[in-house]
N, C-alpha and C. Protein backbone atom coordinates (compact mmCIF):
# COMPACT_ATOMS: atom_id res chain seq x y z
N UNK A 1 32.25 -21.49 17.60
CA UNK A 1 30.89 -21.73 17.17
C UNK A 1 30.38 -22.96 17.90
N UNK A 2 29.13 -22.93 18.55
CA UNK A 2 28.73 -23.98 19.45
C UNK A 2 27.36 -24.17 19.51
N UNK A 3 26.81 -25.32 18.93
CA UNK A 3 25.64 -25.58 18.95
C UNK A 3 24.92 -25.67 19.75
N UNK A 4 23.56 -25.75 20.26
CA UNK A 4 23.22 -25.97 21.74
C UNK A 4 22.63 -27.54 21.67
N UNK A 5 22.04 -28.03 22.59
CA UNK A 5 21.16 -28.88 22.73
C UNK A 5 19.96 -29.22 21.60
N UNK A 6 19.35 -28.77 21.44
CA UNK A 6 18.45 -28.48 20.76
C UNK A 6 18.51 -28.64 19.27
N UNK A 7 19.45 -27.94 18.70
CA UNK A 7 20.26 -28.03 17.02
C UNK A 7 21.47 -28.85 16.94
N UNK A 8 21.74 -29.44 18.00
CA UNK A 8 22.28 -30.63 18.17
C UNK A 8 21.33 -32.35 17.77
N UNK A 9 20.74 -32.31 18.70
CA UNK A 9 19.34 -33.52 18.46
C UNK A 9 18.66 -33.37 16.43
N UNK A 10 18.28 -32.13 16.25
CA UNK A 10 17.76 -32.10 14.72
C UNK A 10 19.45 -32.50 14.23
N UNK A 11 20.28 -32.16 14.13
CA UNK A 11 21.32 -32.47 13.25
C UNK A 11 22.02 -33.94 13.43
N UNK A 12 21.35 -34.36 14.51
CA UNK A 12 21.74 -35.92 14.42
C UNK A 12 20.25 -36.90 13.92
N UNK A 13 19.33 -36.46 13.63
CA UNK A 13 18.43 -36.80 12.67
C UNK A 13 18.05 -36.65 11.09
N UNK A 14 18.86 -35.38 10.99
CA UNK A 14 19.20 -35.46 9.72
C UNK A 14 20.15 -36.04 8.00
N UNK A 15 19.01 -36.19 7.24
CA UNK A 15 20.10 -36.42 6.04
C UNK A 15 20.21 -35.39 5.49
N UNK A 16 21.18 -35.60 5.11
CA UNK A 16 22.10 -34.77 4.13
C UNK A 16 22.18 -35.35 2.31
N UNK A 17 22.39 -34.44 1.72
CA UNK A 17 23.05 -34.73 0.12
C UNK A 17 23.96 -33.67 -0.17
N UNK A 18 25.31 -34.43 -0.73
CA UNK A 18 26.01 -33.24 -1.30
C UNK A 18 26.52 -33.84 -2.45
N UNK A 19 26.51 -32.98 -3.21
CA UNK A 19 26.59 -33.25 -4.82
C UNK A 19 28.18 -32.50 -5.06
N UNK A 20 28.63 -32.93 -5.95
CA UNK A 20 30.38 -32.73 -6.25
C UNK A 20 30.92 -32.79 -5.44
N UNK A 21 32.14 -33.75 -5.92
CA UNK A 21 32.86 -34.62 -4.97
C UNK A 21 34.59 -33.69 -5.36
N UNK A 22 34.63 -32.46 -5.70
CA UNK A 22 35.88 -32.19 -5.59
C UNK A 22 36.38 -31.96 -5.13
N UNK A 23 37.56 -31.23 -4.72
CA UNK A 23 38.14 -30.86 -3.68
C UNK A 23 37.32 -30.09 -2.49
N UNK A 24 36.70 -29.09 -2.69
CA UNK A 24 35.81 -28.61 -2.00
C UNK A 24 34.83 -29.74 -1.00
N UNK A 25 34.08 -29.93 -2.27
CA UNK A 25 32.89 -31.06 -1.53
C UNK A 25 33.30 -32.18 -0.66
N UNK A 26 34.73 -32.80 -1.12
CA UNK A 26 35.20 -33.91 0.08
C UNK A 26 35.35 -32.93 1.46
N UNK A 27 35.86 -32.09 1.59
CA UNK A 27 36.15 -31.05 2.77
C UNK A 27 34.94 -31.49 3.35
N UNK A 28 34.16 -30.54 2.79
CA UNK A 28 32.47 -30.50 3.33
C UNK A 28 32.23 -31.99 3.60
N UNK A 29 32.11 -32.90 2.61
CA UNK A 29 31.42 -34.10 3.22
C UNK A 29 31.79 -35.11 4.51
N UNK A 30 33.27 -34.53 4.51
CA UNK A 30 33.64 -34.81 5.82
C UNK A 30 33.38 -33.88 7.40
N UNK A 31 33.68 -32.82 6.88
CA UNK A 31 33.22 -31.91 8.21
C UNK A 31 31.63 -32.02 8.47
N UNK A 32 30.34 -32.68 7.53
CA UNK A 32 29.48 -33.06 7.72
C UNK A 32 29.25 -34.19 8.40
N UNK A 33 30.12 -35.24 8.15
CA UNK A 33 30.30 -36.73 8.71
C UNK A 33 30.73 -36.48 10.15
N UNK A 34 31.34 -35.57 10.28
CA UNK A 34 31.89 -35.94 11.79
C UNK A 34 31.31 -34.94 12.91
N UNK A 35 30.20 -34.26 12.21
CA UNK A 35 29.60 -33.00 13.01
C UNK A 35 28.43 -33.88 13.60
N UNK A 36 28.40 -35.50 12.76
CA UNK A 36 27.27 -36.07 13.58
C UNK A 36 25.73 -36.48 12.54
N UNK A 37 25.70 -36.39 11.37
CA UNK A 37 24.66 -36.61 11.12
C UNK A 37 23.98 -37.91 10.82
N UNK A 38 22.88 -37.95 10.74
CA UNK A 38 22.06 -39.48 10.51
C UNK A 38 22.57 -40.34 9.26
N UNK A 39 22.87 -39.22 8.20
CA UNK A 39 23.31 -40.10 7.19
C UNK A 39 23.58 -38.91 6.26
N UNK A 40 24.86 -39.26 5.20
CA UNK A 40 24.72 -38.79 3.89
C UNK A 40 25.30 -38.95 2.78
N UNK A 41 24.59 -39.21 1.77
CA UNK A 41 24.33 -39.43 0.37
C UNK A 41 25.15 -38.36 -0.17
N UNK A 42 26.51 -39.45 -1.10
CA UNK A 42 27.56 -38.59 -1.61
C UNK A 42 26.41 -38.23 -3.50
N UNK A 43 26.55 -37.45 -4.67
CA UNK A 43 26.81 -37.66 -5.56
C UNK A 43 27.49 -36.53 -6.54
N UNK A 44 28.18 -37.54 -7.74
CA UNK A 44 29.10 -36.82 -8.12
C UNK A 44 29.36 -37.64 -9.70
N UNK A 45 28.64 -37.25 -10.43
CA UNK A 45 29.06 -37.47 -11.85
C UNK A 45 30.42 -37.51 -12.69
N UNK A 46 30.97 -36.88 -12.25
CA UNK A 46 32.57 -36.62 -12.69
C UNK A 46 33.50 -38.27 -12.63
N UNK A 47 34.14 -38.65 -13.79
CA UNK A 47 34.87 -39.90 -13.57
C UNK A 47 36.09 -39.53 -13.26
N UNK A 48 36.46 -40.59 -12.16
CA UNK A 48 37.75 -40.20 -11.34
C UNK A 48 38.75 -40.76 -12.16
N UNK A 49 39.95 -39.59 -12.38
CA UNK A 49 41.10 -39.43 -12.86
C UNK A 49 42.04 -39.48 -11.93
N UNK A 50 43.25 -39.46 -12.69
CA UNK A 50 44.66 -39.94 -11.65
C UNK A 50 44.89 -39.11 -11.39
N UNK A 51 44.49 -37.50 -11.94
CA UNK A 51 45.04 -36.22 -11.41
C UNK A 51 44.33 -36.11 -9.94
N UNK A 52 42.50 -36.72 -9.93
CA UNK A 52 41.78 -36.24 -8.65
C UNK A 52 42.22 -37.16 -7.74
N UNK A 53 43.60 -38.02 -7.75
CA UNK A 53 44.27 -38.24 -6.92
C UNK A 53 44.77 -37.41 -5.77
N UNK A 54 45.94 -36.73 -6.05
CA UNK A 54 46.18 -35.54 -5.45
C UNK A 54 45.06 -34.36 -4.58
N UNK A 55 43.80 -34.72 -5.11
CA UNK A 55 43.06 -33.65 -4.49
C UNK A 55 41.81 -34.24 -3.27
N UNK A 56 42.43 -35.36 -3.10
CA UNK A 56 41.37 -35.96 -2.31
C UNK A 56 42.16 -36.37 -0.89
């Protein structure tokens, strides 16, 4: 999968929000972070436990 030029430039101007921070959403908020974007805003209501140790 390969972006071109073009959807490259918009995706380094963009913010982002991603909401739930669980196992899933850290995945995502990282493969978002490093694909290049302008910025993004974690949130996640859930209080971190010693179990969401293991899953992060």
């Amino acid at each position: 999968y390969v972006l071109g030029h073009d959807a490259m430039k918009r995706m380094q101007s963009s913010n982002v929000l991603i909401s739930g921070l669980r196992g899933l959403g850290v995945e995502i908020a990282k493969n978002v972070i490093l694909g290049g974007v302008k910025s993004v805003t974690l949130h996640d209501q859930g209080v971190a436990e010693w179990k969401d140790l293991s899953s992060q």
